[in-house]
C-alpha atoms as a PDB file:
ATOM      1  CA  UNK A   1       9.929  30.350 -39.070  1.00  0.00           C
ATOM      2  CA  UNK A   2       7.900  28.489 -36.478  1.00  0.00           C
ATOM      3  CA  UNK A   3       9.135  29.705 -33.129  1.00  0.00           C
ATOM      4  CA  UNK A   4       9.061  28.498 -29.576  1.00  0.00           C
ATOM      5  CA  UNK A   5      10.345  31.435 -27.200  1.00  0.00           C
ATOM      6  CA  UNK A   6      10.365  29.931 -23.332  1.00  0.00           C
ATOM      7  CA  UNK A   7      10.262  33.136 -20.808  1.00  0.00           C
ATOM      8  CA  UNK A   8      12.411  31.620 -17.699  1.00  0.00           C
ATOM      9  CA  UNK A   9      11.362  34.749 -15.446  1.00  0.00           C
ATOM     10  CA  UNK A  10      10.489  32.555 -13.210  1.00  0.00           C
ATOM     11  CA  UNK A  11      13.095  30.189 -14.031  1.00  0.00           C
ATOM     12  CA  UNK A  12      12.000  26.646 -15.328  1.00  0.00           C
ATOM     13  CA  UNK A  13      11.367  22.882 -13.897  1.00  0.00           C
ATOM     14  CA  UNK A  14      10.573  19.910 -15.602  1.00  0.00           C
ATOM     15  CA  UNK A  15       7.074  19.464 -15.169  1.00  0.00           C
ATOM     16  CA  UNK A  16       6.161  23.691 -15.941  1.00  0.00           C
ATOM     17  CA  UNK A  17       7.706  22.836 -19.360  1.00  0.00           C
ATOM     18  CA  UNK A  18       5.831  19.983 -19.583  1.00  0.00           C
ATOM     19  CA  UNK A  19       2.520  22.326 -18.395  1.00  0.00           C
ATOM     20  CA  UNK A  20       3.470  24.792 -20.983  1.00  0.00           C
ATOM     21  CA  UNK A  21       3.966  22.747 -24.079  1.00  0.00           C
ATOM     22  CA  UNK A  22       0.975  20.635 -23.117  1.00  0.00           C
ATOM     23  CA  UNK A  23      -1.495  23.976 -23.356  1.00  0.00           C
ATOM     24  CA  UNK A  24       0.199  24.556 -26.965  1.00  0.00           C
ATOM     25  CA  UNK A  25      -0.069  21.158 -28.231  1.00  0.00           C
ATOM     26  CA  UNK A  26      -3.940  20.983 -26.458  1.00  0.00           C
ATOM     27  CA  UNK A  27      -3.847  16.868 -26.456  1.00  0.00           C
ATOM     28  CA  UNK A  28      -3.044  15.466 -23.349  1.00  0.00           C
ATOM     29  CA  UNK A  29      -3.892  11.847 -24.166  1.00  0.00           C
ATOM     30  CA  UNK A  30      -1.356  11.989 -26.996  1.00  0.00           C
ATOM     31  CA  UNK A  31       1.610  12.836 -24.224  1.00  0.00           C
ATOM     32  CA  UNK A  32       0.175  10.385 -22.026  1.00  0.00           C
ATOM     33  CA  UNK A  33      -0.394   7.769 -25.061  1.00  0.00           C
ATOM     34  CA  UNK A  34       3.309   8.592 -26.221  1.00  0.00           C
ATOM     35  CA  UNK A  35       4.897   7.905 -22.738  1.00  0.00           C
ATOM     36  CA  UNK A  36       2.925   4.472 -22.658  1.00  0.00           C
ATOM     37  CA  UNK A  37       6.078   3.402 -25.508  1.00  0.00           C
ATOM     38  CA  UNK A  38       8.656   3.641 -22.208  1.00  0.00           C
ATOM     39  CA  UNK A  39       6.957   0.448 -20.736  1.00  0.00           C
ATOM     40  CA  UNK A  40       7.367   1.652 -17.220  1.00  0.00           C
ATOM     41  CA  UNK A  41       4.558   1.337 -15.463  1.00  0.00           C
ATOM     42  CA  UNK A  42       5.399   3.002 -11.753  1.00  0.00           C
ATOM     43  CA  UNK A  43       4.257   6.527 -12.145  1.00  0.00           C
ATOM     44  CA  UNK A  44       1.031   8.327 -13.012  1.00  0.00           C
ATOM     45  CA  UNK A  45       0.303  11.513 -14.504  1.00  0.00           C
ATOM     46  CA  UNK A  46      -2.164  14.072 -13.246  1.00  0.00           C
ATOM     47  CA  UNK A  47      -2.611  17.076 -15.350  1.00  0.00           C
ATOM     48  CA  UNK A  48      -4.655  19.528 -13.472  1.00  0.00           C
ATOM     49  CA  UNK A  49      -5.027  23.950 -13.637  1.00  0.00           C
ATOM     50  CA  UNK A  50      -3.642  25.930 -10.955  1.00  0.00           C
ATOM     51  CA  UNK A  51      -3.753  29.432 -10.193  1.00  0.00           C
ATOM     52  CA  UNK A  52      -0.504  31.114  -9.406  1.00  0.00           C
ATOM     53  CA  UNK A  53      -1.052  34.799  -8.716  1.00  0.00           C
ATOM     54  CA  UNK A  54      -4.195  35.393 -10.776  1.00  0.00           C
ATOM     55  CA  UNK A  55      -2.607  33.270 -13.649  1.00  0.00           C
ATOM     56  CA  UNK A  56      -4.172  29.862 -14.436  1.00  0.00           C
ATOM     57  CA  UNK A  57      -1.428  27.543 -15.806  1.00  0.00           C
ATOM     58  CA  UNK A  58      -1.235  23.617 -16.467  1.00  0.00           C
ATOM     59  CA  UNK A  59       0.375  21.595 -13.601  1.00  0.00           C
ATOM     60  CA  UNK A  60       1.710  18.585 -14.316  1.00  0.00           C
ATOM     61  CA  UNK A  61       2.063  16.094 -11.128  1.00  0.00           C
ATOM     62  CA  UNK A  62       4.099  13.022 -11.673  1.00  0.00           C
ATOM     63  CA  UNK A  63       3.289  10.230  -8.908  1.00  0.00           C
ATOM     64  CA  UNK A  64       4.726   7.560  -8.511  1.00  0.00           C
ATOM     65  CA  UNK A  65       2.917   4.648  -7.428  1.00  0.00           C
ATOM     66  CA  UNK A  66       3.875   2.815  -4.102  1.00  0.00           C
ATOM     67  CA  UNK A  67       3.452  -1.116  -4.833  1.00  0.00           C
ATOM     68  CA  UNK A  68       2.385  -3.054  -1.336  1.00  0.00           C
ATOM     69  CA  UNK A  69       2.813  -6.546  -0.316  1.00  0.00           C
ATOM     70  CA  UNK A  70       5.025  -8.103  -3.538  1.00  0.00           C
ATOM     71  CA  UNK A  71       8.434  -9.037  -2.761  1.00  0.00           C
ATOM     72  CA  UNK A  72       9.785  -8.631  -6.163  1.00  0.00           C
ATOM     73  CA  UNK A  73       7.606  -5.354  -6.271  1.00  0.00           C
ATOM     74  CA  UNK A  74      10.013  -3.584  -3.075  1.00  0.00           C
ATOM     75  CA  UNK A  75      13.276  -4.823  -4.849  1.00  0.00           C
ATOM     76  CA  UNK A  76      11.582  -3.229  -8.432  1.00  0.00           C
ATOM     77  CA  UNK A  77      11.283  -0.180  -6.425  1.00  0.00           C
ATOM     78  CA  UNK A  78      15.018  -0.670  -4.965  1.00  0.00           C
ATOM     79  CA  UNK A  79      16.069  -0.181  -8.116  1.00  0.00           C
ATOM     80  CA  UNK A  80      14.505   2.141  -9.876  1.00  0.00           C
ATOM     81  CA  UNK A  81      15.677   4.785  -7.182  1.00  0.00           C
ATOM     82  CA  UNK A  82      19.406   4.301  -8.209  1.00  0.00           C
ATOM     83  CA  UNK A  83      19.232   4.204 -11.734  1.00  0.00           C
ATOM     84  CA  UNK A  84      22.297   5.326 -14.110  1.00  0.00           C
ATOM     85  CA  UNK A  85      22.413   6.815 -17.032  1.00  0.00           C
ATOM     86  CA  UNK A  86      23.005   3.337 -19.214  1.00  0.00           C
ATOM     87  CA  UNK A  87      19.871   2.381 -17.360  1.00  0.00           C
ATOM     88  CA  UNK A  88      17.863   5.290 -18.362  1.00  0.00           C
ATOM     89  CA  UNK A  89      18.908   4.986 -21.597  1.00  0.00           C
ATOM     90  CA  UNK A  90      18.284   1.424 -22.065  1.00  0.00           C
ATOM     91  CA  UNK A  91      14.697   2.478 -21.286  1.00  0.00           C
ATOM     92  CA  UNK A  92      14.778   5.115 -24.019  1.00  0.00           C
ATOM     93  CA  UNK A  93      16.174   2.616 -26.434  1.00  0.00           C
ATOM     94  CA  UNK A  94      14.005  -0.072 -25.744  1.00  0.00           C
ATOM     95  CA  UNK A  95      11.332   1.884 -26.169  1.00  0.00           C
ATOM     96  CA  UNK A  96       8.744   2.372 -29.782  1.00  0.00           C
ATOM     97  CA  UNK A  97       8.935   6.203 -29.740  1.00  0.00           C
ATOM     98  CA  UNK A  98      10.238   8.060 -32.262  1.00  0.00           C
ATOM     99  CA  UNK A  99      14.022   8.180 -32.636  1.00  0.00           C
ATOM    100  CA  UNK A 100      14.052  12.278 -33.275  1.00  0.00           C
ATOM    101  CA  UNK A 101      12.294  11.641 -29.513  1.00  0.00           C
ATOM    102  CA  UNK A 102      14.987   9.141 -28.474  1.00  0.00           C
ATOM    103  CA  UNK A 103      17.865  10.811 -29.527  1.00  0.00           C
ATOM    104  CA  UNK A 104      17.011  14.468 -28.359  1.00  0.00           C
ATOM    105  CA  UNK A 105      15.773  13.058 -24.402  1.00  0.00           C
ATOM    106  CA  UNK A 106      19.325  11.540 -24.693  1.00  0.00           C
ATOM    107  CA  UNK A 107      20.800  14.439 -25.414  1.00  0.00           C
ATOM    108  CA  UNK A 108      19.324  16.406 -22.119  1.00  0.00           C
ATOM    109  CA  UNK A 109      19.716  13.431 -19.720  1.00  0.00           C
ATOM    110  CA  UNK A 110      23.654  13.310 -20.782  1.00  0.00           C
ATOM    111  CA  UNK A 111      23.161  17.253 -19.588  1.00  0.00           C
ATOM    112  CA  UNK A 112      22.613  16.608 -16.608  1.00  0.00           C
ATOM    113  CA  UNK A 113      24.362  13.260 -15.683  1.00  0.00           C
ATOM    114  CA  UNK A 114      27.952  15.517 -17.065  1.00  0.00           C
ATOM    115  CA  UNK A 115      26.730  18.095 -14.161  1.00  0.00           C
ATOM    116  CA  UNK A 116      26.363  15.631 -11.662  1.00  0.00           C
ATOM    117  CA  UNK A 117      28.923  13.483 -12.662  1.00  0.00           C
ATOM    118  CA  UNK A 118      31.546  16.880 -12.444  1.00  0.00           C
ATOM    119  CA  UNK A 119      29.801  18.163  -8.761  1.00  0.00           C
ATOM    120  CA  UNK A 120      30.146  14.418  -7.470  1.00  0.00           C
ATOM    121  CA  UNK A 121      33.273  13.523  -8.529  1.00  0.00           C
ATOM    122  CA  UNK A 122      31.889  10.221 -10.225  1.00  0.00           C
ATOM    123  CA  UNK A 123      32.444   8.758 -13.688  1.00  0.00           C
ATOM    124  CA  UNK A 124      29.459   8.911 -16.128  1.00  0.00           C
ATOM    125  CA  UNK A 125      28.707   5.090 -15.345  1.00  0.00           C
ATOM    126  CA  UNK A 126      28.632   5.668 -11.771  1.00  0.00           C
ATOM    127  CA  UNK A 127      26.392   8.759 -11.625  1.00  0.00           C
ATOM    128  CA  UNK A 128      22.684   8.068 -10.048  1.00  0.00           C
ATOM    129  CA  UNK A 129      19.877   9.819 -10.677  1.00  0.00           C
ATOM    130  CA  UNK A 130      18.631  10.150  -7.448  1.00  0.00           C
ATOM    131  CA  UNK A 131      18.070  13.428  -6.387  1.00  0.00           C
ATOM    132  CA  UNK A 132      15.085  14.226  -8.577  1.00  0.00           C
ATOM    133  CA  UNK A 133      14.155  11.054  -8.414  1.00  0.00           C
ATOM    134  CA  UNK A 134      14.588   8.431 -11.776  1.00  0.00           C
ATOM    135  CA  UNK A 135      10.895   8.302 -12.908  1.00  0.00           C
ATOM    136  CA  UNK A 136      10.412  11.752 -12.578  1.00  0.00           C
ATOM    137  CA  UNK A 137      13.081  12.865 -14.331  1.00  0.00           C
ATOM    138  CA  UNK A 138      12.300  10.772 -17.880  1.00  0.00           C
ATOM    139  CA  UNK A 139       8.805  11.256 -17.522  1.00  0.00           C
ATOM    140  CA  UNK A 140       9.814  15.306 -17.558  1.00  0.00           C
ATOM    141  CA  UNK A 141      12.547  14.965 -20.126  1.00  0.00           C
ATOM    142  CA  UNK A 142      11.344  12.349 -22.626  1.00  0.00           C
ATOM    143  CA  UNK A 143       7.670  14.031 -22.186  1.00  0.00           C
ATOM    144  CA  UNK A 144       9.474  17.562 -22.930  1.00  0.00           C
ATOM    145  CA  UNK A 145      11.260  15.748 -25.878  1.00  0.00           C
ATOM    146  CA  UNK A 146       7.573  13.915 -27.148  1.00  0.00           C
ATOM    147  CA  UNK A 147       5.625  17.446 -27.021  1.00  0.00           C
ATOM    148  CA  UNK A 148       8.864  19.460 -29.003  1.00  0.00           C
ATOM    149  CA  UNK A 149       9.206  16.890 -31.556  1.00  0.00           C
ATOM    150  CA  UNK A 150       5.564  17.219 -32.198  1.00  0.00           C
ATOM    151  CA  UNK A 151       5.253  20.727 -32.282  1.00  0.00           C
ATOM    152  CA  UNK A 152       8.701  20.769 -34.342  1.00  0.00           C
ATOM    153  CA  UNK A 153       9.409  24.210 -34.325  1.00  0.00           C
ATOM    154  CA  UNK A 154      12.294  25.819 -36.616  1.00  0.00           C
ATOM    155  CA  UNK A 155      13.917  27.561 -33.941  1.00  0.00           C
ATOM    156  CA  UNK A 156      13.503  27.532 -29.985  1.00  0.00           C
ATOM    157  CA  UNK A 157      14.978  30.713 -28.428  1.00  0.00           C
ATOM    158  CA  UNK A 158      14.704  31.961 -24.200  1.00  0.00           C
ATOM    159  CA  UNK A 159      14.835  34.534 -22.309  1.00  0.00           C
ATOM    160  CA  UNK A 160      17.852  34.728 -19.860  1.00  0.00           C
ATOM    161  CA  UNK A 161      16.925  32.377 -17.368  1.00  0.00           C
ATOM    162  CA  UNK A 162      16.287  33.384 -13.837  1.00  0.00           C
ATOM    163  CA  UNK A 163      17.226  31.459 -10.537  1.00  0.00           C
ATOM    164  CA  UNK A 164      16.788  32.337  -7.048  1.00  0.00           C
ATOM    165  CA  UNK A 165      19.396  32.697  -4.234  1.00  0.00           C
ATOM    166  CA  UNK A 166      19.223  31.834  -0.736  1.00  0.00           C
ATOM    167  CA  UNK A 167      19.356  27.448   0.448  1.00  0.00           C
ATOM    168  CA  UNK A 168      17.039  24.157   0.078  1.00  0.00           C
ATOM    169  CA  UNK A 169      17.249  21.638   1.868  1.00  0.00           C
ATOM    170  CA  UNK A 170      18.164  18.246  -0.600  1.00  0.00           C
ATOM    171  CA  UNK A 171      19.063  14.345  -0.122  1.00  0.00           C
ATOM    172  CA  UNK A 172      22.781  15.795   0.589  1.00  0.00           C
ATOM    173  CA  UNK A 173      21.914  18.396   2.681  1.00  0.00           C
ATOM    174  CA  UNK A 174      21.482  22.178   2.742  1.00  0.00           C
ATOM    175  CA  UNK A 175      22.598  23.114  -0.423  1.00  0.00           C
ATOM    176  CA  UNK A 176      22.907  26.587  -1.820  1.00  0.00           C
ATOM    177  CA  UNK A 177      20.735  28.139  -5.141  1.00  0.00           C
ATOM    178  CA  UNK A 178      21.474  27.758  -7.627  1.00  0.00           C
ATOM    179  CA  UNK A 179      22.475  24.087  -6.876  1.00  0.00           C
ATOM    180  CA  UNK A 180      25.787  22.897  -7.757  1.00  0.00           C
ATOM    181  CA  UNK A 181      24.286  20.276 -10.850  1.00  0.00           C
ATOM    182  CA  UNK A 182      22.185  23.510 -12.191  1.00  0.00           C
ATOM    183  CA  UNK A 183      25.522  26.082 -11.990  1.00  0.00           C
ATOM    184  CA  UNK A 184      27.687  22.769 -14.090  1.00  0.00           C
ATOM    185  CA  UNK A 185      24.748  22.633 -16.488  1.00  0.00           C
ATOM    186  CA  UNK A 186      24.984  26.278 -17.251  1.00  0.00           C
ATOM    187  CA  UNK A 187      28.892  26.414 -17.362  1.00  0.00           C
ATOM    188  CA  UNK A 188      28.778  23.685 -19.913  1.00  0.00           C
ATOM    189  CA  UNK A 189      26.574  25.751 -22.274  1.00  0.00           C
ATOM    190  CA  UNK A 190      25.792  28.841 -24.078  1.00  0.00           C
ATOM    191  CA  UNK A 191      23.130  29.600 -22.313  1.00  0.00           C
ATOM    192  CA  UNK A 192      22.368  32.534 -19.607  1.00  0.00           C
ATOM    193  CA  UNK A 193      21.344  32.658 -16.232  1.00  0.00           C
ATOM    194  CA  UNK A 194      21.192  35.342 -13.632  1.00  0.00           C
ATOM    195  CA  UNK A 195      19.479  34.928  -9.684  1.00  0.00           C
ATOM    196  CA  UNK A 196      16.921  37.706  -8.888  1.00  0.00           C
ATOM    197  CA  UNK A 197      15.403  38.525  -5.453  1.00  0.00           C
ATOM    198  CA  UNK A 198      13.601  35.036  -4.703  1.00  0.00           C
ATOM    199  CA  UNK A 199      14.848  33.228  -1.723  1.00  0.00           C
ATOM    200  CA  UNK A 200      14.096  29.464  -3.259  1.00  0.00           C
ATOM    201  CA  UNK A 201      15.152  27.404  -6.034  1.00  0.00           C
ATOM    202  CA  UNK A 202      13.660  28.246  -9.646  1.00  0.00           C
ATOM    203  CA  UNK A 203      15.952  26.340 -11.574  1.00  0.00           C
ATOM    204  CA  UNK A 204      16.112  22.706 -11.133  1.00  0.00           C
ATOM    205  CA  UNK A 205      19.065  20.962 -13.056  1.00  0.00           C
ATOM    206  CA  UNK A 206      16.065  18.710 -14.862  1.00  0.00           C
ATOM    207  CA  UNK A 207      14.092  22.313 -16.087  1.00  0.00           C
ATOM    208  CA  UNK A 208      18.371  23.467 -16.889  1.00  0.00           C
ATOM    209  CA  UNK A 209      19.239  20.833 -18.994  1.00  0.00           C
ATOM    210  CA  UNK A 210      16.265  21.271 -20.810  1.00  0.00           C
ATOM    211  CA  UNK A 211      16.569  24.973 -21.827  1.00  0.00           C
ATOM    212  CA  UNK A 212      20.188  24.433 -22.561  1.00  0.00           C
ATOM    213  CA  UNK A 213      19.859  21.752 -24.948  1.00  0.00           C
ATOM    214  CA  UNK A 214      16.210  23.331 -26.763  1.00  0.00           C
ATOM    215  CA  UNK A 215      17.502  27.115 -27.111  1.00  0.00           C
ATOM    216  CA  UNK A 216      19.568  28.349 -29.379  1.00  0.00           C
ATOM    217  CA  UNK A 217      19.470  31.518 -27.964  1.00  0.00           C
ATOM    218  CA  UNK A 218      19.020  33.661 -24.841  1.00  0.00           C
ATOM    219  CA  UNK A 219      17.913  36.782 -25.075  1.00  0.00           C
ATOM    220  CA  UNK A 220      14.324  39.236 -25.363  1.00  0.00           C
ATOM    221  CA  UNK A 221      11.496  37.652 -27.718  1.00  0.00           C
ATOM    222  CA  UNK A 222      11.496  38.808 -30.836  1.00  0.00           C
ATOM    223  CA  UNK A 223       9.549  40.026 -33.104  1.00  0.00           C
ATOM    224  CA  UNK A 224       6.891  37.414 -33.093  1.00  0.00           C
ATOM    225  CA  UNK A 225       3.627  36.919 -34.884  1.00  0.00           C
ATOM    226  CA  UNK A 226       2.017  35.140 -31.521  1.00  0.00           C
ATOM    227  CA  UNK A 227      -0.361  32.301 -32.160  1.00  0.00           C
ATOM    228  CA  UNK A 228      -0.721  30.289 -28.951  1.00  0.00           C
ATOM    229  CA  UNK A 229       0.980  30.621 -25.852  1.00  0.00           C
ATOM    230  CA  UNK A 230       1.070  27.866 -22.994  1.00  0.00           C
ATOM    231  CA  UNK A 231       1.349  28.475 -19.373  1.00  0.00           C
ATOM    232  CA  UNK A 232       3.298  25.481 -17.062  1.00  0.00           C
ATOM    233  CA  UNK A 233       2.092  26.102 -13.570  1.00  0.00           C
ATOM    234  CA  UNK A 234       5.216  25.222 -10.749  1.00  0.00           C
ATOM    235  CA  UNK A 235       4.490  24.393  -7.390  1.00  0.00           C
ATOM    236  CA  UNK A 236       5.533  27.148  -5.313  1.00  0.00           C
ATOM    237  CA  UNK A 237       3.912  30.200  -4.562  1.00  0.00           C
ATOM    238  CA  UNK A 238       6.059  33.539  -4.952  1.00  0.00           C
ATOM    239  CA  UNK A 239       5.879  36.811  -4.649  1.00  0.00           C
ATOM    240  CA  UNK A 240       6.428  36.655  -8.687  1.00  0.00           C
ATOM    241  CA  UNK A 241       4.222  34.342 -10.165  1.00  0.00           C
ATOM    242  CA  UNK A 242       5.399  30.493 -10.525  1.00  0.00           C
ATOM    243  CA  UNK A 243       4.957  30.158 -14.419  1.00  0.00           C
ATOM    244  CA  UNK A 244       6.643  29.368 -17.532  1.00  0.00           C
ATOM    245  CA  UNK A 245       5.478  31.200 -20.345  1.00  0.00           C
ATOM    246  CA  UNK A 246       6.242  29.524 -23.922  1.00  0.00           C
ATOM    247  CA  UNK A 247       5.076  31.774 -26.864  1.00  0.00           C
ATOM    248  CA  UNK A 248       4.914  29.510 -30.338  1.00  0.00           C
ATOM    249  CA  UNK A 249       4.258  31.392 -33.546  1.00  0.00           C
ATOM    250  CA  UNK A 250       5.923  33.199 -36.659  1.00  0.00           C
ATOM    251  CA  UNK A 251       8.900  35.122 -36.724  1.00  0.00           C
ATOM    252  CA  UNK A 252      11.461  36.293 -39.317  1.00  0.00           C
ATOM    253  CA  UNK A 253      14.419  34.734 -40.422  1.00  0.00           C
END
């Protein structure tokens, strides 16, 4: 069976997943290309290599673009910061990709709108996606979704995922690790999670909803014929290196 193991030592974001799938599927134009279907035009993507402790990994920067001088442009920009989830997926929807694509960046958006919906007391309809910001967060989860359903895998497994202790500082305030939308995630899942001895955030609720929805199950790798293995670079630099490793190759049923 064609496998996809994700190791989540260092926990998992959306744009490392994105980094690590990227490497496997070696095509950046067709992720790029693909996203083009959303017909939202207010981010760009820069795909660059970092080195995080002797490691080179892909880093994938989502920007979003700050539009001067237009009227219409600042209340365009208004809005997208306080999109809901009918919004979001309206945008999926309306959009040409594929509907195994549609259907599965769906499925980890309603993740994490149920998590935030639960930690802010809000109905489904009245969640925002705010914190992560809108645009990043479907250009990580439908761009995870694009790469998956074009490697299409048999089976996607993890490792137990690992999270951080300690505070960061978010729009609500101080806010203790894991956050309260990545703990909800987790409690509304299979899947595992443990912190270790890093005093940040390794888990954000986007790079959560994503593992819980993909794997199947949590535990060592396997015994795996390896044939490719991608490296998604995160921002910070640890003590432990800031990568997620994603093995893809052959194992038994």
């Amino acid at each position: 069976m064609k496998t996809l193991y994700f190791d989540c030592s260092s926990g998992i974001s959306g744009n490392m997943t994105l980094g690590a799938l990227l490497e496997i599927v070696g095509d950046n134009d067709y992720l790029i290309n693909e996203l083009k279907k959303l017909n939202i035009d207010e981010y760009e993507i820069n795909i660059s290599k970092k080195i995080k402790n002797g490691i080179t990994g892909t880093y994938v920067d989502v920007i979003l673009k700050h539009q001067h001088g237009h009227e219409h442009h600042h209340e365009h920009d208004h809005h997208h910061s306080h999109r809901n989830l009918d919004d979001v997926y309206n945008i999926i929807d309306n959009s040409t990709l594929d509907d195994n694509v549609k259907e599965l960046a769906k499925r980890i958006f309603m993740r994490v709108a149920k998590a935030e919906s639960k930690v802010h007391n809000k109905t489904l309809s009245e969640v925002h996606f705010h914190e992560v910001g809108a645009t990043d967060s479907i250009v990580d989860i439908v761009g995870t979704a694009i790469l998956i359903n074009k490697i299409n895998p048999d089976k996607i497994i993890s490792s137990v995922v690992n999270d951080g202790y300690g505070f960061i500082q978010c729009a609500h305030g101080t806010m203790s690790v894991p956050v309260p939308a990545t703990s909800e995630i987790f409690a509304d899942s299979d899947a595992k999670l443990r912190q270790i001895d890093i005093d940040t955030e390794l888990v954000t609720p986007t790079g959560a909803a994503i593992i819980t929805e993909l794997s199947s199950d949590f535990s060592v790798l396997p015994t795996m014929k390896i044939e490719k293995i991608g490296w998604g670079a995160g921002l910070k630099d640890l003590s432990i290196p800031n990568v997620l490793k994603v093995y893809y190759g052959e194992t038994d049923n």
